[in-house]
C-alpha atoms as a PDB file:
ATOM      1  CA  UNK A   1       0.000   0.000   0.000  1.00  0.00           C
ATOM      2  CA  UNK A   2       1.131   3.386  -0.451  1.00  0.00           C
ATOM      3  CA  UNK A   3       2.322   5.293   2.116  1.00  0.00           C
ATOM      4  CA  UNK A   4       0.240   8.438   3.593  1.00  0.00           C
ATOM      5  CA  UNK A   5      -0.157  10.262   6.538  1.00  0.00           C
ATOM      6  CA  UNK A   6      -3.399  10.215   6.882  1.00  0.00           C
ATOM      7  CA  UNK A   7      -6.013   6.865   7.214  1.00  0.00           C
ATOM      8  CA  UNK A   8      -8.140   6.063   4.615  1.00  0.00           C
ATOM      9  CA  UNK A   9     -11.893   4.555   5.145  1.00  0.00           C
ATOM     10  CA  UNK A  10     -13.014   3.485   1.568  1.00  0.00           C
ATOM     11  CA  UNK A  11     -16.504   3.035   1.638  1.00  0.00           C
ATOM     12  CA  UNK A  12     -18.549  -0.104   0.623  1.00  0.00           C
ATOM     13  CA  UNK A  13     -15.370  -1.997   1.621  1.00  0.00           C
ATOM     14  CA  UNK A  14     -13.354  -3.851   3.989  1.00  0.00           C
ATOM     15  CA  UNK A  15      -9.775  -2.137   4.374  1.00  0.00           C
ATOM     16  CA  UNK A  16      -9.655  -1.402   8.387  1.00  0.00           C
ATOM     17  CA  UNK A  17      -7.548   1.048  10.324  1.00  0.00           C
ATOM     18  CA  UNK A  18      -5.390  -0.338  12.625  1.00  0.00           C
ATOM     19  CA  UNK A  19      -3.909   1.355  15.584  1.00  0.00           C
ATOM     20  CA  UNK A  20      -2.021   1.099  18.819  1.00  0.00           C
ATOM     21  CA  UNK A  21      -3.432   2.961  21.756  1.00  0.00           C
ATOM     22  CA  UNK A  22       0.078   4.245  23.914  1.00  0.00           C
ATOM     23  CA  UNK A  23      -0.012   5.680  27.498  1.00  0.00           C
ATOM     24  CA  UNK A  24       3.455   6.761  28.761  1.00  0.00           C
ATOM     25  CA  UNK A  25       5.327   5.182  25.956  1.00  0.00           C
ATOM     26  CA  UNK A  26       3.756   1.665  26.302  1.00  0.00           C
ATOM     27  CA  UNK A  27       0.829  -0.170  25.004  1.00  0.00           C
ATOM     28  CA  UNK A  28      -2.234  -0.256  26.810  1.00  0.00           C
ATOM     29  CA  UNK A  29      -4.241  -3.221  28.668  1.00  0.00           C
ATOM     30  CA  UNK A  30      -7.841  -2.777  26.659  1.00  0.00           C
ATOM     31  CA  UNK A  31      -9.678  -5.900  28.306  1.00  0.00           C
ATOM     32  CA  UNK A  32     -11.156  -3.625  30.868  1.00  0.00           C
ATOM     33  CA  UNK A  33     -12.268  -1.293  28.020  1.00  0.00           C
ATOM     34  CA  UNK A  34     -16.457  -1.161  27.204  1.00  0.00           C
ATOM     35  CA  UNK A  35     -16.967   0.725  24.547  1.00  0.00           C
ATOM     36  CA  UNK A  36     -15.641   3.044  21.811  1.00  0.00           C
ATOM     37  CA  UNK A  37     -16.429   5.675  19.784  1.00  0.00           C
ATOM     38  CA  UNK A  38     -14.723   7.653  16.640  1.00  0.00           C
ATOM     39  CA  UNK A  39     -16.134  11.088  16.183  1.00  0.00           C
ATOM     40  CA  UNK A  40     -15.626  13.114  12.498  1.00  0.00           C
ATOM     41  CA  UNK A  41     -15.006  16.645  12.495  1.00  0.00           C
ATOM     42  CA  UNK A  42     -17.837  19.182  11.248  1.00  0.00           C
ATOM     43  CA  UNK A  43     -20.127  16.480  11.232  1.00  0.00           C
ATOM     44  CA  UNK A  44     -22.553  14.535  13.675  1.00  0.00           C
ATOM     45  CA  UNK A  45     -20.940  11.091  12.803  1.00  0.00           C
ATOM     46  CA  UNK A  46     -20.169   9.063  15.535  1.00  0.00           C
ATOM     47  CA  UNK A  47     -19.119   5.543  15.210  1.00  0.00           C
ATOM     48  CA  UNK A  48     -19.874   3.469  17.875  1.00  0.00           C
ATOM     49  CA  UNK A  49     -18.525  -0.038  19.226  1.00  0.00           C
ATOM     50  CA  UNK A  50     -19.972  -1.818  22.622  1.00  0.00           C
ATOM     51  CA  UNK A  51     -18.169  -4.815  21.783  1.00  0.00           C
ATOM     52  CA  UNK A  52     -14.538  -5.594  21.928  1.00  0.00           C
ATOM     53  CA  UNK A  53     -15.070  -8.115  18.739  1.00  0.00           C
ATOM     54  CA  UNK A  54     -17.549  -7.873  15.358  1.00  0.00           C
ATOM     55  CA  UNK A  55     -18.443  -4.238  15.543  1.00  0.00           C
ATOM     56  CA  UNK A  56     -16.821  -1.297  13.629  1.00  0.00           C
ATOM     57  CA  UNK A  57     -13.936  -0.569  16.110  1.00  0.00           C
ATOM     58  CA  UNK A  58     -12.766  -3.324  17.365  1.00  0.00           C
ATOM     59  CA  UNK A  59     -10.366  -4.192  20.692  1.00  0.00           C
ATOM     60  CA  UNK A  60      -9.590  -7.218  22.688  1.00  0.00           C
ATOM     61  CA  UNK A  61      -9.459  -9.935  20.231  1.00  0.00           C
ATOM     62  CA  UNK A  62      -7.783 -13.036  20.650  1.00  0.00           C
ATOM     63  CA  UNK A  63      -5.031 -12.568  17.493  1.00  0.00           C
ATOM     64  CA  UNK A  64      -4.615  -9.060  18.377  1.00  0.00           C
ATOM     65  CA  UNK A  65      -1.345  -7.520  20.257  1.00  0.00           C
ATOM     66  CA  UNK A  66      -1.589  -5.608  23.254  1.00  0.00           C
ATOM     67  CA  UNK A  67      -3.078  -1.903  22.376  1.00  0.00           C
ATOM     68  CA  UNK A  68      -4.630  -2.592  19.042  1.00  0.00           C
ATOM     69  CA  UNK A  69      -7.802  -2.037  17.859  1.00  0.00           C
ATOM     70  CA  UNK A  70      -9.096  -2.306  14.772  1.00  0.00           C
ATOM     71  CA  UNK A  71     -11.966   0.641  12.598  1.00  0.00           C
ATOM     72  CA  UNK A  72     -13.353  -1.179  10.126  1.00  0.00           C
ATOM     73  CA  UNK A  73     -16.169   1.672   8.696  1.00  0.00           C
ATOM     74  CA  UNK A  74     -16.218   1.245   5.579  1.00  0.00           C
ATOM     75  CA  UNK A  75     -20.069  -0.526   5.368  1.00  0.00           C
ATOM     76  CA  UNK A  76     -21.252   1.775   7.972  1.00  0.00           C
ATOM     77  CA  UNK A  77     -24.693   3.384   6.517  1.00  0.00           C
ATOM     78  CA  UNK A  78     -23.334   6.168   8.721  1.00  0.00           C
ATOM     79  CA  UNK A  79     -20.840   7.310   6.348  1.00  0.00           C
ATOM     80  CA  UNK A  80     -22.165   8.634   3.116  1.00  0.00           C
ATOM     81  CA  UNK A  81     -21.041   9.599   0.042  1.00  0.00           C
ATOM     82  CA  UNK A  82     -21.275  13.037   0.549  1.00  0.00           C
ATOM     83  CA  UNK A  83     -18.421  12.954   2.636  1.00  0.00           C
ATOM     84  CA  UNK A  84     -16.286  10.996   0.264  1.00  0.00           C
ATOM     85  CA  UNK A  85     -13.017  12.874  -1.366  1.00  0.00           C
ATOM     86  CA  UNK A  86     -12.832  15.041   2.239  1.00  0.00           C
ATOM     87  CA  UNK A  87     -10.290  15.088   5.095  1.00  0.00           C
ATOM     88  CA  UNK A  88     -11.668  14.552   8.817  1.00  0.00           C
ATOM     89  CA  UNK A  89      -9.999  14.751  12.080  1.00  0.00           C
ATOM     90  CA  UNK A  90     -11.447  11.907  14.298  1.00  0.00           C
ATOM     91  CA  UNK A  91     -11.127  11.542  17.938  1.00  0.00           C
ATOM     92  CA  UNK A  92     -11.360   8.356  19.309  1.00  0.00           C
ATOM     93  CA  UNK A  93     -12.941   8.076  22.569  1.00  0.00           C
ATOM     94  CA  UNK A  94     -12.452   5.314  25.344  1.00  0.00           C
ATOM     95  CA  UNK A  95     -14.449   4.300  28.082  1.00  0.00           C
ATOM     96  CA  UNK A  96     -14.707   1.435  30.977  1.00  0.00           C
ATOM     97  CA  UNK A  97     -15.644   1.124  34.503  1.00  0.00           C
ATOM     98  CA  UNK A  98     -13.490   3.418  35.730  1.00  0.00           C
ATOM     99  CA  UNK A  99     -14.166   6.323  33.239  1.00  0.00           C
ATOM    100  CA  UNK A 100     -17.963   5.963  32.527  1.00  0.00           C
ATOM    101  CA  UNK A 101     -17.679   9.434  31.013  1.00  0.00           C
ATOM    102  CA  UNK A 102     -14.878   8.125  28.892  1.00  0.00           C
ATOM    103  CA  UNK A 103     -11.255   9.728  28.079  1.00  0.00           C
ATOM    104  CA  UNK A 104     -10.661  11.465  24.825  1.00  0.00           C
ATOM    105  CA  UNK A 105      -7.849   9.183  23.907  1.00  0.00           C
ATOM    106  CA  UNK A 106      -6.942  11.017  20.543  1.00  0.00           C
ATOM    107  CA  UNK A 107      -8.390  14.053  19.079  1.00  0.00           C
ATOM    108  CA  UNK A 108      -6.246  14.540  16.064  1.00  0.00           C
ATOM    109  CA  UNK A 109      -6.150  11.357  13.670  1.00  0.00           C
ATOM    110  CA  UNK A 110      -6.454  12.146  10.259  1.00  0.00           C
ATOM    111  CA  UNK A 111      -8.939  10.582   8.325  1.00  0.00           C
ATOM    112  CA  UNK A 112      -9.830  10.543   4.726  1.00  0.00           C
ATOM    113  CA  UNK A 113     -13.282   8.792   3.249  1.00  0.00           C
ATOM    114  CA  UNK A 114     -12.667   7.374   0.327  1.00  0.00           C
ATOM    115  CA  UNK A 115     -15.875   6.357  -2.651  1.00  0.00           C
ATOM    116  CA  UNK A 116     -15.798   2.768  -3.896  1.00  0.00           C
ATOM    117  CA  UNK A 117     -13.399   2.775  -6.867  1.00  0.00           C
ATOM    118  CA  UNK A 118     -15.810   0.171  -8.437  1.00  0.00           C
ATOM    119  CA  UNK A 119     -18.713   2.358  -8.799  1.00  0.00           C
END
């Protein structure tokens, strides 16, 4: 793949985002995590993920390493094609027991939606 710096959601397919979440230059325990979510700039998209496995962001799964999750939005109905071609900044959001209010993990990833190439 060609190398950017920003992340790319095409939509209609299955390319995914993959991170690792840091906290004082080491990756974090997420198996206490309960749900996610990945707000777009400008807009009222919000992805949301109440599972650690199967849902659009993804955490805790058995072949994963410690700290990654996994966005896989590209068949979310909540991304349309009117915000294809257009640079976002999300900001991922993190919440468990301890943080029921949930921490703003990362406000500044750069994220670009992408239109099915095929159509």
């Amino acid at each position: 793949m060609a190398l950017s710096n920003e992340e790319l959601i095409w939509l209609g397919k299955d390319n995914s985002i993959d991170l690792i979440l840091y906290a004082n230059d080491s990756a974090v325990d997420l198996s206490a995590v309960t749900e996610m979510r990945l707000a777009f700039n400008g807009t009222t998209v919000i992805l949301t993920s109440t599972a650690s496995t199967g849902g659009l962001i993804r955490w805790g799964e058995s072949t994963f390493d410690t700290g990654e999750i996994n966005i896989n939005a590209g068949g979310s109905s909540l991304l349309s094609t009117a915000m294809a071609g257009k640079k976002y900044m999300g900001t991922l959001v993190v919440f468990d027991p301890s943080n029921s209010s949930g921490i703003v993990w990362d406000n500044d990833i750069p994220i670009r939606i992408m239109a099915d190439p095929l159509i």
